[in-house]
C-alpha atoms as a PDB file:
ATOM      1  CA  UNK A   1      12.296  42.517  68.324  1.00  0.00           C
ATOM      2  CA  UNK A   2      14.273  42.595  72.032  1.00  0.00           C
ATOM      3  CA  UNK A   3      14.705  38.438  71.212  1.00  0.00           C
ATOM      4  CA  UNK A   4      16.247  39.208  67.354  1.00  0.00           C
ATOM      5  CA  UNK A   5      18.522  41.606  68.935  1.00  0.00           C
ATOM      6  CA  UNK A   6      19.768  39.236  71.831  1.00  0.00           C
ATOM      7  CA  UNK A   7      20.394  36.344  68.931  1.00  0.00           C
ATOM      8  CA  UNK A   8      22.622  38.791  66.905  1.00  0.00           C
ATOM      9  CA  UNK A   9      24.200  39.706  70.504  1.00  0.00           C
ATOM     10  CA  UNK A  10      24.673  36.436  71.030  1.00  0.00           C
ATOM     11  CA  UNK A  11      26.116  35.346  67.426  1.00  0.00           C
ATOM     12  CA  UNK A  12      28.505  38.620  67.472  1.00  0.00           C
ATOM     13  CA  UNK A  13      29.632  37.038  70.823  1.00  0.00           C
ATOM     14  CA  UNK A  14      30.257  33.327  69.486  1.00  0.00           C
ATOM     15  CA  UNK A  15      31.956  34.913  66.274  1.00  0.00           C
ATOM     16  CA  UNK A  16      34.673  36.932  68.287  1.00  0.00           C
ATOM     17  CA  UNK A  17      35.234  34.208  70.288  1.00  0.00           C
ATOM     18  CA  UNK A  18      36.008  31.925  67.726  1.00  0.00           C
ATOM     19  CA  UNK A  19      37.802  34.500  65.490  1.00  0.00           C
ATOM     20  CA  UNK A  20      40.328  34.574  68.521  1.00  0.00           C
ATOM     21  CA  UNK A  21      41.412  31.309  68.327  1.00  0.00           C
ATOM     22  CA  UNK A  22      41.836  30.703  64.345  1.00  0.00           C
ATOM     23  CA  UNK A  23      45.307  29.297  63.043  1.00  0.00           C
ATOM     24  CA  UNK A  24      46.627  31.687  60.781  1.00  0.00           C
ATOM     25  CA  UNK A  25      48.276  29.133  58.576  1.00  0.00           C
ATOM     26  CA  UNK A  26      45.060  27.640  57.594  1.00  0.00           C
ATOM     27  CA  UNK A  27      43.696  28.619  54.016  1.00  0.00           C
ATOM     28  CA  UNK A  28      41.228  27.687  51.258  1.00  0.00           C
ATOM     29  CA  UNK A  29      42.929  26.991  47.690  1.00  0.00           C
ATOM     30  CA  UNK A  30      46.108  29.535  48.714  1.00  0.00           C
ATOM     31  CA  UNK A  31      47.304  31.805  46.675  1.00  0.00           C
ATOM     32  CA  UNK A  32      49.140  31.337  43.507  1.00  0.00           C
ATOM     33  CA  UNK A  33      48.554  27.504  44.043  1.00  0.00           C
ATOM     34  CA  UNK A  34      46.545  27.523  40.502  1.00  0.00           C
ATOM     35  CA  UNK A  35      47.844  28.580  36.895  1.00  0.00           C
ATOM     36  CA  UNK A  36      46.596  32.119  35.294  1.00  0.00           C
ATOM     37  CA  UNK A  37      44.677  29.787  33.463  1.00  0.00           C
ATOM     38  CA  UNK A  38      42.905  27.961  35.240  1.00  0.00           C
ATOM     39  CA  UNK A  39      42.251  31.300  37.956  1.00  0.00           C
ATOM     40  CA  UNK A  40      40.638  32.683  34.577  1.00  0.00           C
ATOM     41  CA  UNK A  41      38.343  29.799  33.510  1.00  0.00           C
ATOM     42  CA  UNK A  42      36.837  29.725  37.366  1.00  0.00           C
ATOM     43  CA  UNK A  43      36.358  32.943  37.797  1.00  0.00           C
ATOM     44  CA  UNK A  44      34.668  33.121  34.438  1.00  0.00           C
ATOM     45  CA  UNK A  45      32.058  30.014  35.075  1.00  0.00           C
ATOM     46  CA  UNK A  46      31.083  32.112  38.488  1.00  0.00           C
ATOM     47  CA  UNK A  47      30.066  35.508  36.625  1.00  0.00           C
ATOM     48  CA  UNK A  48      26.576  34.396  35.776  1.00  0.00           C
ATOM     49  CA  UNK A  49      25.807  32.836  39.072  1.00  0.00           C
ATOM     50  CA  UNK A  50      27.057  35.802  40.897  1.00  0.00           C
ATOM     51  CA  UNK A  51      24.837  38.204  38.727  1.00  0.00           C
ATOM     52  CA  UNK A  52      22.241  36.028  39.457  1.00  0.00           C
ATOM     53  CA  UNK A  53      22.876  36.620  43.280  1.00  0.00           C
ATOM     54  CA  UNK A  54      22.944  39.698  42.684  1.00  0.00           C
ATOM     55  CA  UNK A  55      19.474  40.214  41.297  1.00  0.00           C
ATOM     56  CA  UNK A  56      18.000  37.522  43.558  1.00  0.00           C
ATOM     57  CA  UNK A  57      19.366  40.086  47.075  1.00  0.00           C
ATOM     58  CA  UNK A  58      17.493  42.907  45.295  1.00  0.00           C
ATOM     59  CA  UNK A  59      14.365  41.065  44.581  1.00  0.00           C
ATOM     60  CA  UNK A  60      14.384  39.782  48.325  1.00  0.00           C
ATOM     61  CA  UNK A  61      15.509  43.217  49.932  1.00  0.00           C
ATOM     62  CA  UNK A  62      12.285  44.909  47.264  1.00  0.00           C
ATOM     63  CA  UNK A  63       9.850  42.608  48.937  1.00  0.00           C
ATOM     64  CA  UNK A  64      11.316  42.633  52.425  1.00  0.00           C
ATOM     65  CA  UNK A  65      13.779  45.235  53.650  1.00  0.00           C
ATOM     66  CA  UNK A  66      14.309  43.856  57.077  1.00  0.00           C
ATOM     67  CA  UNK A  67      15.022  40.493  55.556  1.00  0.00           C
ATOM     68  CA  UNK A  68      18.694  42.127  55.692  1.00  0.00           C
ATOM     69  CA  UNK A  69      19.055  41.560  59.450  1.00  0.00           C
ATOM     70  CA  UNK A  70      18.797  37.783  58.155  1.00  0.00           C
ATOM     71  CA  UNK A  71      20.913  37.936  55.304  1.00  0.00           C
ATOM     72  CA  UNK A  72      23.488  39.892  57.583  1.00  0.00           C
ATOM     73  CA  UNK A  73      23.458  37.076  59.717  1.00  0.00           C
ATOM     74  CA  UNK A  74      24.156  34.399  57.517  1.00  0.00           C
ATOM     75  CA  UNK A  75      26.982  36.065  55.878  1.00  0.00           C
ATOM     76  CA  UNK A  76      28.470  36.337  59.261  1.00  0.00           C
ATOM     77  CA  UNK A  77      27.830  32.710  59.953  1.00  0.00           C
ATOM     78  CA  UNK A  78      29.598  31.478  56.841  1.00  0.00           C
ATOM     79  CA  UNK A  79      32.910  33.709  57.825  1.00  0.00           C
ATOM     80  CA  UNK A  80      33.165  32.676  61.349  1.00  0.00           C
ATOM     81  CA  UNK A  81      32.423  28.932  60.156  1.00  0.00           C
ATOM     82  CA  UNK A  82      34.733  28.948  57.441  1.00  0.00           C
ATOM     83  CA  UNK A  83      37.534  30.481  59.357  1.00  0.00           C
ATOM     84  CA  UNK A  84      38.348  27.569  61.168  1.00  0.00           C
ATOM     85  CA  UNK A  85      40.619  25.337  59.400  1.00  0.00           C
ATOM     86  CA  UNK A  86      42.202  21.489  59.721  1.00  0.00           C
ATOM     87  CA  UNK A  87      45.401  21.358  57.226  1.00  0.00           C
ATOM     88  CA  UNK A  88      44.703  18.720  55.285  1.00  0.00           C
ATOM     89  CA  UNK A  89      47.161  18.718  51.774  1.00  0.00           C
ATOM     90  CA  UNK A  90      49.726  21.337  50.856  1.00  0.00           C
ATOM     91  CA  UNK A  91      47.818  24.004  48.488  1.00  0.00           C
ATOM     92  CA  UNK A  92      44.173  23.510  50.935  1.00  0.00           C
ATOM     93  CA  UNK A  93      42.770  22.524  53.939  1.00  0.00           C
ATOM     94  CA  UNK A  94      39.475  21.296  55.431  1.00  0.00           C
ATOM     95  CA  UNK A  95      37.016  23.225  56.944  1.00  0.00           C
ATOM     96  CA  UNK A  96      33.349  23.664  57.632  1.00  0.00           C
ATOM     97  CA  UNK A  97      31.744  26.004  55.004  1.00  0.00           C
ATOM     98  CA  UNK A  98      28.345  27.378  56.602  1.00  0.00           C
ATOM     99  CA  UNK A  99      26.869  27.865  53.367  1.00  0.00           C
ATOM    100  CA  UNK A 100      24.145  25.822  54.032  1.00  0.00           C
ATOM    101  CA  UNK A 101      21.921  28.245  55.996  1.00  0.00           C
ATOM    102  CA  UNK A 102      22.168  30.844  53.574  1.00  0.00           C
ATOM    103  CA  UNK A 103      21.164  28.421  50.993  1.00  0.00           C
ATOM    104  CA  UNK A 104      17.826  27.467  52.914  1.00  0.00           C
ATOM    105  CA  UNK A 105      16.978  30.801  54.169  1.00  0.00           C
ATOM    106  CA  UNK A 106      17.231  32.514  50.805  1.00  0.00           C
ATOM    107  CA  UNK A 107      17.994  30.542  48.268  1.00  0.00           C
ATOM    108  CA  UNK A 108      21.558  29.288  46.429  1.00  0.00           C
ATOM    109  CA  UNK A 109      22.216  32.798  44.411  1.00  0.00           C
ATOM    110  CA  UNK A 110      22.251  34.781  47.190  1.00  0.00           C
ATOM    111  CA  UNK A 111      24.577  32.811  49.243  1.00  0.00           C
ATOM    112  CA  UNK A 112      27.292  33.066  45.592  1.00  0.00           C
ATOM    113  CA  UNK A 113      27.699  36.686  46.881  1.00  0.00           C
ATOM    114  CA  UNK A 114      27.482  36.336  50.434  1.00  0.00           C
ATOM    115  CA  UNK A 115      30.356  33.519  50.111  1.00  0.00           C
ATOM    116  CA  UNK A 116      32.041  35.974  47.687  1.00  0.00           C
ATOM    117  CA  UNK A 117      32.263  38.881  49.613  1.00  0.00           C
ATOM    118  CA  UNK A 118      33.315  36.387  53.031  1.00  0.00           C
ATOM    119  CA  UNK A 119      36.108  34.685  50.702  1.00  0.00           C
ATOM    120  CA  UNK A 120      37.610  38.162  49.938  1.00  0.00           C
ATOM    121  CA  UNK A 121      37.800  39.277  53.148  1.00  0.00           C
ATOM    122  CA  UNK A 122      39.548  36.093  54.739  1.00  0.00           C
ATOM    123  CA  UNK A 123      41.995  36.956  51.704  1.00  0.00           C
ATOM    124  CA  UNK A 124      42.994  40.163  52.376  1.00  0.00           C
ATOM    125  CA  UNK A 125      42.355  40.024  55.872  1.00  0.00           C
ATOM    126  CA  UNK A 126      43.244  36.522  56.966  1.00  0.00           C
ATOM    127  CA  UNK A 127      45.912  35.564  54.362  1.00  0.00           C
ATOM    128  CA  UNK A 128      42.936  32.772  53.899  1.00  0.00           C
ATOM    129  CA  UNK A 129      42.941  31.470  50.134  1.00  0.00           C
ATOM    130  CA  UNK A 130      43.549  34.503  47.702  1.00  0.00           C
ATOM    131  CA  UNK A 131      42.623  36.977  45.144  1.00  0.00           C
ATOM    132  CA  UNK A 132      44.233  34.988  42.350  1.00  0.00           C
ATOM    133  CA  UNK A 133      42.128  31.897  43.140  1.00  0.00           C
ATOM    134  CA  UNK A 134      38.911  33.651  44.255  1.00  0.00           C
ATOM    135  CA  UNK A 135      37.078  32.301  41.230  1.00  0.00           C
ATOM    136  CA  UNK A 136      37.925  28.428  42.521  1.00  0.00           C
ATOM    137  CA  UNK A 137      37.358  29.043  46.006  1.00  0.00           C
ATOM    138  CA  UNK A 138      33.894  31.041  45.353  1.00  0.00           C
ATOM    139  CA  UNK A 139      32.503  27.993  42.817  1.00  0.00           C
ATOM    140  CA  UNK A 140      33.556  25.101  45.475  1.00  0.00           C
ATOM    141  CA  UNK A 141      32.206  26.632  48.477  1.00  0.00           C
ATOM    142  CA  UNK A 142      29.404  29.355  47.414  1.00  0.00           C
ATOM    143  CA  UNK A 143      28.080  27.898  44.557  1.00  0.00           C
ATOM    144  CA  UNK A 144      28.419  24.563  44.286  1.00  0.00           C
ATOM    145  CA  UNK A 145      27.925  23.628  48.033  1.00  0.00           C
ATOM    146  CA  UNK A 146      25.003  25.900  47.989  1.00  0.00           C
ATOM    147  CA  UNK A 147      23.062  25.030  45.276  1.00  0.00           C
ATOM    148  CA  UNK A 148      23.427  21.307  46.460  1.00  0.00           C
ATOM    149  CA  UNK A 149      22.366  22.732  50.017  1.00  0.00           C
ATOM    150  CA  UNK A 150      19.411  24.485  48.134  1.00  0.00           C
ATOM    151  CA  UNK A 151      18.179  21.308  46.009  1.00  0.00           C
ATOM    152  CA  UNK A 152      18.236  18.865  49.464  1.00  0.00           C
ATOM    153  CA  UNK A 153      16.220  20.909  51.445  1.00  0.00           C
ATOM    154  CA  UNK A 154      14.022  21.459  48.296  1.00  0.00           C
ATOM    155  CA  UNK A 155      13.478  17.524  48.012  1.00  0.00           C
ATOM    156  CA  UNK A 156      13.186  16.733  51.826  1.00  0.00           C
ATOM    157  CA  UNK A 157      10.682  19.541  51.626  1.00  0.00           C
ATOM    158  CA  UNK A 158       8.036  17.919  48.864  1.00  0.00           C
ATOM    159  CA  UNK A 159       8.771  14.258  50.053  1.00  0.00           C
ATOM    160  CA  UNK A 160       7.875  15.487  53.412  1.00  0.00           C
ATOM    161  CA  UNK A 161      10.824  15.000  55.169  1.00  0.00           C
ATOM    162  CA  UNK A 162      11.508  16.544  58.985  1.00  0.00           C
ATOM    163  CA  UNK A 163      12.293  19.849  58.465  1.00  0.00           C
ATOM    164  CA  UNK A 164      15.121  19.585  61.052  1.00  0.00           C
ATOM    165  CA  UNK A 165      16.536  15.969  59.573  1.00  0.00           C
ATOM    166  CA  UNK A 166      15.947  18.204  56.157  1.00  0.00           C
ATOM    167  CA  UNK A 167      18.147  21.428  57.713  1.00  0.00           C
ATOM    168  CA  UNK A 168      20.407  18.479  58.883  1.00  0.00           C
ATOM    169  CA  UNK A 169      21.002  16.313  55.713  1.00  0.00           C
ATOM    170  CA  UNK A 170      21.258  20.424  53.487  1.00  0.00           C
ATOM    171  CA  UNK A 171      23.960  21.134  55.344  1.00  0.00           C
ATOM    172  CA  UNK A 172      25.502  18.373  55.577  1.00  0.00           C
ATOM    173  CA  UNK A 173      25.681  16.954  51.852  1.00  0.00           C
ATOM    174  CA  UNK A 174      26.600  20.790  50.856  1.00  0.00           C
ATOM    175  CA  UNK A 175      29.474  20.313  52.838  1.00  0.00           C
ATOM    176  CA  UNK A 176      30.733  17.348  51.390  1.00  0.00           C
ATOM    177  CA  UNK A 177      29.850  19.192  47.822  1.00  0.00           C
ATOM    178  CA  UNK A 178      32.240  21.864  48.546  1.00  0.00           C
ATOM    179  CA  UNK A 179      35.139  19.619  49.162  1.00  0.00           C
ATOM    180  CA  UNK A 180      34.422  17.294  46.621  1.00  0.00           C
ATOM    181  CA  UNK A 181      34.581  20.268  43.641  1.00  0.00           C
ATOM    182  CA  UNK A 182      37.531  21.249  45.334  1.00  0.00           C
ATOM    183  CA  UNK A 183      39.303  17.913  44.829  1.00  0.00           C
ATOM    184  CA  UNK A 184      37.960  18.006  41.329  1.00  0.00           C
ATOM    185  CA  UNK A 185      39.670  21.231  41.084  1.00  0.00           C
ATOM    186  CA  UNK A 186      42.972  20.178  42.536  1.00  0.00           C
ATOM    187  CA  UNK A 187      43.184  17.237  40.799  1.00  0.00           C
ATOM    188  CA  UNK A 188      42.561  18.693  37.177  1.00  0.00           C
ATOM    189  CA  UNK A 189      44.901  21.372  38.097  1.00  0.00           C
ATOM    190  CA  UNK A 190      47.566  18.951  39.498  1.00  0.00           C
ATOM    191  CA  UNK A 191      46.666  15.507  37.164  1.00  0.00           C
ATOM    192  CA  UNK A 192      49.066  12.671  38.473  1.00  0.00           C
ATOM    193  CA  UNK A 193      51.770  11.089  36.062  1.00  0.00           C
ATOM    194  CA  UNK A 194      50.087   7.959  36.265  1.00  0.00           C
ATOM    195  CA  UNK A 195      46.226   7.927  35.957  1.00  0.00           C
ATOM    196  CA  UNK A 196      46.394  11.533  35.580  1.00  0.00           C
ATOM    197  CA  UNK A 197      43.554  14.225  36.919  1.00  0.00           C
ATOM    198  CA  UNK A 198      41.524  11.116  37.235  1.00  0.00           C
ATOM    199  CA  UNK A 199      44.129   9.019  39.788  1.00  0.00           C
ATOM    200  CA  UNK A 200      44.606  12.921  41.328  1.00  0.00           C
ATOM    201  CA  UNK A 201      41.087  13.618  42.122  1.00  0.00           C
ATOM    202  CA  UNK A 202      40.497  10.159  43.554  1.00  0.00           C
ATOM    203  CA  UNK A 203      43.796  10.225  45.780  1.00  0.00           C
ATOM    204  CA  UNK A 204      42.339  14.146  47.126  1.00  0.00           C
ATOM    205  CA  UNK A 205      39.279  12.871  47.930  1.00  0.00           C
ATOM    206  CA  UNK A 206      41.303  10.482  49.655  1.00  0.00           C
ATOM    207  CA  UNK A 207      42.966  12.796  51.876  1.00  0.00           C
ATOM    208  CA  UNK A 208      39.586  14.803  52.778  1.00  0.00           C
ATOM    209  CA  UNK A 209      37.658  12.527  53.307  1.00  0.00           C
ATOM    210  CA  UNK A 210      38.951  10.970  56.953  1.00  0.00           C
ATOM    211  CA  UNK A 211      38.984  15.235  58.344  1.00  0.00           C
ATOM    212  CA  UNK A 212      35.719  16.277  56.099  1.00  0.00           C
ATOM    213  CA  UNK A 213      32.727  13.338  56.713  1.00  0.00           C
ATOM    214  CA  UNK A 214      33.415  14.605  60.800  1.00  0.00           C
ATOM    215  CA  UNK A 215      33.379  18.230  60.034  1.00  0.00           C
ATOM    216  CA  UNK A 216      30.148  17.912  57.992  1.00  0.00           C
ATOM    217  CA  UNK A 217      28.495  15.970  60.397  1.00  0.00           C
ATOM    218  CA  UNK A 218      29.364  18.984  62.759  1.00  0.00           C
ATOM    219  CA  UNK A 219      28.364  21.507  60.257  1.00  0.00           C
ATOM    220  CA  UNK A 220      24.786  19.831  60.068  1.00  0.00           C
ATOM    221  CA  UNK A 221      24.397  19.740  63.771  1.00  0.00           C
ATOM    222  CA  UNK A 222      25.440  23.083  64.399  1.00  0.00           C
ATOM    223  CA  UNK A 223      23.439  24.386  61.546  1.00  0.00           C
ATOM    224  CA  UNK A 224      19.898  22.775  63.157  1.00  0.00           C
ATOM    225  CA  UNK A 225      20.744  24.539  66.102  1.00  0.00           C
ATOM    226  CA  UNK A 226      20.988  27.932  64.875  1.00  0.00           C
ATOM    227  CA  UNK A 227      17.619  27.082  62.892  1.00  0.00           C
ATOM    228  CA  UNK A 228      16.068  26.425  66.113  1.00  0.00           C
ATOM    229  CA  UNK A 229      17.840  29.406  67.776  1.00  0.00           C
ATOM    230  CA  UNK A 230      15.932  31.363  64.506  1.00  0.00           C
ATOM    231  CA  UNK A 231      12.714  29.276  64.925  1.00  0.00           C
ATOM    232  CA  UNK A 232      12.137  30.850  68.833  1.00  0.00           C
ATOM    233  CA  UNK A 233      13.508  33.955  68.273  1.00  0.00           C
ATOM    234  CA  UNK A 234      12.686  35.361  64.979  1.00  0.00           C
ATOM    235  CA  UNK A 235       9.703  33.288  63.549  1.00  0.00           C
ATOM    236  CA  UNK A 236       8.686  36.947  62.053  1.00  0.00           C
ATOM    237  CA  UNK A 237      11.889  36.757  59.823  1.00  0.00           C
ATOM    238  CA  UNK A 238      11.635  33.417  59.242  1.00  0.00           C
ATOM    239  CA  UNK A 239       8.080  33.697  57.699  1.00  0.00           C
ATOM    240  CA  UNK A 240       8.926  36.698  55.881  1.00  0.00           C
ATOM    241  CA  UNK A 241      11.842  34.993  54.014  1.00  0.00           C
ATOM    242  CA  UNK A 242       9.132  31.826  53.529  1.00  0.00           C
ATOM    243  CA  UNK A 243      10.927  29.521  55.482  1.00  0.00           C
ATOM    244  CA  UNK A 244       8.499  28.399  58.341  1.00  0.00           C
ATOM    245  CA  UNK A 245       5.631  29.271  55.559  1.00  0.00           C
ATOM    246  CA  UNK A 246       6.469  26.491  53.214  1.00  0.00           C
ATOM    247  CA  UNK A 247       7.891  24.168  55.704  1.00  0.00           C
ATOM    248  CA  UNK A 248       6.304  21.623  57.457  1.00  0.00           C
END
């Protein structure tokens, strides 16, 4: 228990440190960057995932109530994480997303509402993103991301993969996810006159990919760590949530 509590010390610690030094021009999909339509169709698609999340949190806090300190922890991981930005094109920028841990730990749903809840607080606190295109942000980086996060460690898992290379690869390819539904997103939103949403997406891509490929290499890395950090100091937790129990 003393070794749980010095981890969340510790992550608390890292989190204001980082916090300190965040750009405040840096942003997900900002604010009034997408039509009312399109704010309403994403938003829309991300109601039954969310209600999913929501069910999946109760069913996991029913069978294990201190699974929360857990949970807790890997919302905070995916605000810090997501707080720091690169500018990449006008309207977005590129960033880490730390949705990947959630998504191992418990799941992809749950992670839709801890992403949620993270995205409107960097919007009303941060100025990071926006209410208007909450829906966009929340399907690029806690769904989608997630349930791609979710579906690699699943695979690495039953072809017996490493479980760290697994953590690694989750994280990493859930990264890349998140910014390649975002181009998607920008380019149907923003087709180009010639080639249209299909020249638009491609040319996005284009522009995230030479800041992104580093930053998800650094998001995998950083994500093992904390695994390991997890792995010495709450194996209890870890078991509880069926982590280390259907691991290798």
């Amino acid at each position: 228990m003393t070794k749980t509590k010095n981890l969340i010390r510790a992550s608390i610690s890292i989190g204001m440190i980082f916090a300190i030094t965040l750009p405040v021009n840096a942003m997900h999909i900002m604010e009034g960057y997408l039509s009312v339509g399109f704010c309403i169709a994403w938003g829309a698609v991300c109601l039954p995932f969310l209600i999913a999340g929501f069910i999946s949190i109760q069913k996991t806090f029913k069978e294990n109530s201190k699974s929360i300190t857990l949970l807790a922890m890997a919302g905070a991981f995916i605000f810090v994480i997501s707080s720091l930005k690169i500018p990449s094109v006008t309207g977005s920028c590129s960033h880490m997303t730390g949705t990947g841990l959630g998504a191992i730990l418990f799941g992809p749903g749950a992670v839709s509402v801890l992403g949620l809840i993270v995205l409107v607080f960097q919007a009303v606190l941060l100025a990071h993103g926006g209410l208007t295109t909450l829906g966009a942000n929340t399907f690029s980086m806690a769904i989608a991301g997630p349930l791609v996060s979710y579906g690699i460690f699943k695979l690495c898992q039953r072809i017996k993969v490493n479980r760290r290379a697994a953590v690694f690869l989750a994280a990493f390819l859930g990264d890349l996810t998140t910014y390649c539904v975002t181009s998607i997103q920008l380019g149907l939103a923003y087709p180009a006159e010639v080639g249209g949403s299909v020249a638009s997406i491609i040319k996005f891509l284009g522009v995230f990919a030479p800041t992104q490929l580093p930053l998800a290499i650094m998001e995998g890395i950083i994500t093992v760590i904390i695994v390991i950090a997890l792995e010495t100091y709450a194996r209890p937790e870890l078991k509880a949530v069926g982590y280390l129990k259907e691991a290798r």
